[in-house]
Protein backbone atom coordinates (compact mmCIF):
# COMPACT_ATOMS: atom_id res chain seq x y z
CA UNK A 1 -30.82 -23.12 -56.91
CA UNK A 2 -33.24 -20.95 -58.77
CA UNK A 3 -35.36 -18.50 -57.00
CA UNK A 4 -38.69 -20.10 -58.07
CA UNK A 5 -40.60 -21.10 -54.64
CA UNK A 6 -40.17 -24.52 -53.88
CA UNK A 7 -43.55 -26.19 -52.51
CA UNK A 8 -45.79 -29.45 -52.40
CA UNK A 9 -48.56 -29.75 -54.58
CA UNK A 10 -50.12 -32.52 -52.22
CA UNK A 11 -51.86 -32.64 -49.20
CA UNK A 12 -50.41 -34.92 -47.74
CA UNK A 13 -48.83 -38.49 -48.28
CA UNK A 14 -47.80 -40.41 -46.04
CA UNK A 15 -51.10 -39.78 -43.27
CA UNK A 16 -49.97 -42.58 -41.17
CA UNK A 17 -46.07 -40.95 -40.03
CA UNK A 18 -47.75 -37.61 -39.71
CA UNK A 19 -50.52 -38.71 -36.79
CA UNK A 20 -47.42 -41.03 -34.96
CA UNK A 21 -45.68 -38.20 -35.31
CA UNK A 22 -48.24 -35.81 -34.25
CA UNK A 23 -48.45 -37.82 -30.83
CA UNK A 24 -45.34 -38.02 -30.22
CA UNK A 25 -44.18 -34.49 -30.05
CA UNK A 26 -43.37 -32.14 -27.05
CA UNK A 27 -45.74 -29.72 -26.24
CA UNK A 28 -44.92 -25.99 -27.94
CA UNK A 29 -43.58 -24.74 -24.61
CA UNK A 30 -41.36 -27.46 -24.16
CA UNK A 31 -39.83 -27.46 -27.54
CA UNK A 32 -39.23 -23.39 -27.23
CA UNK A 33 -37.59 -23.99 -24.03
CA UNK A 34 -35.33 -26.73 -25.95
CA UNK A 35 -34.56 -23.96 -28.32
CA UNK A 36 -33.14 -21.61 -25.73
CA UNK A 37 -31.07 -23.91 -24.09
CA UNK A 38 -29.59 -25.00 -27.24
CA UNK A 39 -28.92 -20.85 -27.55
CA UNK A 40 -26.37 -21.41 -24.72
CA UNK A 41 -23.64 -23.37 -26.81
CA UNK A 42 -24.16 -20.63 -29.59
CA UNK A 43 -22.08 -18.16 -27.87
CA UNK A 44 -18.06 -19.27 -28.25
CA UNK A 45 -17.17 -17.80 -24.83
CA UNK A 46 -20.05 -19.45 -22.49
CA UNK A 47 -18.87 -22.78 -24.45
CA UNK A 48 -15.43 -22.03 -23.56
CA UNK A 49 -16.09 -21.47 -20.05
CA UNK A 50 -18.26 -24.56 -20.28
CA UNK A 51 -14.57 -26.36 -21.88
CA UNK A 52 -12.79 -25.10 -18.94
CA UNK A 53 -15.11 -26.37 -15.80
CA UNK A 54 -15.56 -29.72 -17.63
CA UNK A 55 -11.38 -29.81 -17.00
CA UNK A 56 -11.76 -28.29 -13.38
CA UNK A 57 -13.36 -26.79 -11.06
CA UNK A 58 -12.46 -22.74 -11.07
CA UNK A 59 -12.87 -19.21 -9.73
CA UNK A 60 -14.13 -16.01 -11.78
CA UNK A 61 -10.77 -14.83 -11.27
CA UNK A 62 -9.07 -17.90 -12.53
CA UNK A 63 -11.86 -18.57 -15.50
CA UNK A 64 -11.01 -14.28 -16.18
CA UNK A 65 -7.46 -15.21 -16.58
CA UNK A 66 -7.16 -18.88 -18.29
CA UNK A 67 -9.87 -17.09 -21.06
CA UNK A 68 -8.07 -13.55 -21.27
CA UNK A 69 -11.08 -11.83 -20.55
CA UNK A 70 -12.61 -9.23 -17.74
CA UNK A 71 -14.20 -10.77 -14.35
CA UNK A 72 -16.81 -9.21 -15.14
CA UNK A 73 -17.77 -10.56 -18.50
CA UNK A 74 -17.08 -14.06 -16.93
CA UNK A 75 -19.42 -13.20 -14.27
CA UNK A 76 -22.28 -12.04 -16.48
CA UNK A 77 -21.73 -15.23 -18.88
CA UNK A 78 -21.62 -17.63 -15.56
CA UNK A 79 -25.03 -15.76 -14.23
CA UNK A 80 -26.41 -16.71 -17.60
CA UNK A 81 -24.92 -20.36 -17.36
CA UNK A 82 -26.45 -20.61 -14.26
CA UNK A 83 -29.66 -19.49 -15.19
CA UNK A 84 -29.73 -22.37 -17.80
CA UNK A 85 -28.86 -25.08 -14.96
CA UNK A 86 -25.65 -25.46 -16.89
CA UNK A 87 -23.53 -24.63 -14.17
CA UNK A 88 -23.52 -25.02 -10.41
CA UNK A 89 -21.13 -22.60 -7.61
CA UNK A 90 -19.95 -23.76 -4.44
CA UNK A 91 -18.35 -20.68 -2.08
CA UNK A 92 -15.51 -21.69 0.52
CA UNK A 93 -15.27 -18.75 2.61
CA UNK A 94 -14.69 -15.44 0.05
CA UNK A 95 -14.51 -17.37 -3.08
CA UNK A 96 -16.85 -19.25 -5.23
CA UNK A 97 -16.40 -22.29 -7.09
CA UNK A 98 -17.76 -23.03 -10.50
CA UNK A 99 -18.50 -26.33 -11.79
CA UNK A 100 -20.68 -28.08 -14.44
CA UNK A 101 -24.19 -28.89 -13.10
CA UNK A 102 -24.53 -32.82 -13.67
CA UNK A 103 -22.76 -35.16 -16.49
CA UNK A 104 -25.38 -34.30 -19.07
CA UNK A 105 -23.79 -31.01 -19.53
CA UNK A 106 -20.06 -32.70 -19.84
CA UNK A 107 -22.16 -35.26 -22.58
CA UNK A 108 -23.86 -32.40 -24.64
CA UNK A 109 -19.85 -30.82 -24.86
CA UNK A 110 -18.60 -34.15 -25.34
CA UNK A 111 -21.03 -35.16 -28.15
CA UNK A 112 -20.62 -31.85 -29.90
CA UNK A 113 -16.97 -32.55 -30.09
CA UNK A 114 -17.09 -35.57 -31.43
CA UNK A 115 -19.97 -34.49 -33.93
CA UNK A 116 -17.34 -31.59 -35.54
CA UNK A 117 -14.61 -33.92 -35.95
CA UNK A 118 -16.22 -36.32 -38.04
């Protein structure tokens, strides 16, 4: 592709798609908060925890040893998870539980899977 700026030298043609479009979309706020939840499947380790609770149920310690990584970096990604409503705890007595927070989360995971193997 050369380096030569790429651009339309119309206005616009097709008025009509542009004003149903126009209506149609999300607020600026809403479409920004999109984007950052979207940012949460763009780190590999929060989508592997993400891989591991849509198997099971688990603890920090047990997420900190399936994933070969510190407690505490699984506890900062799950606070982040959280955050995002991705994820939902549960404690029974010392030790909390970690789960997905509804089935969209297990769809978006399930979706993206079958959208790389194509």
């Amino acid at each position: 592709m050369s380096r030569e700026q790429i651009y339309c030298d119309c206005e616009m043609i097709h008025q009509e798609v542009v004003a149903a479009t126009r209506e149609k979309m999300p607020d600026d706020n809403k479409l920004y908060d999109l984007a950052d939840f979207f940012k949460m499947f763009g780190d590999s380790t929060r989508v592997r925890i993400l891989w591991a609770l849509e198997e099971s149920e688990m603890c920090v310690c047990d997420l900190a040893v399936l994933l070969n990584m510190t407690k505490s970096a699984i506890s900062h990604q799950l606070k982040a998870l959280r955050k995002a409503n991705l994820v939902k705890n549960r404690r029974s007595g010392k030790i909390v539980y970690y789960s997905l927070a509804d089935d969209h989360v297990r769809s978006i995971l399930e979706k993206g899977f079958e959208h790389i193997e194509e």
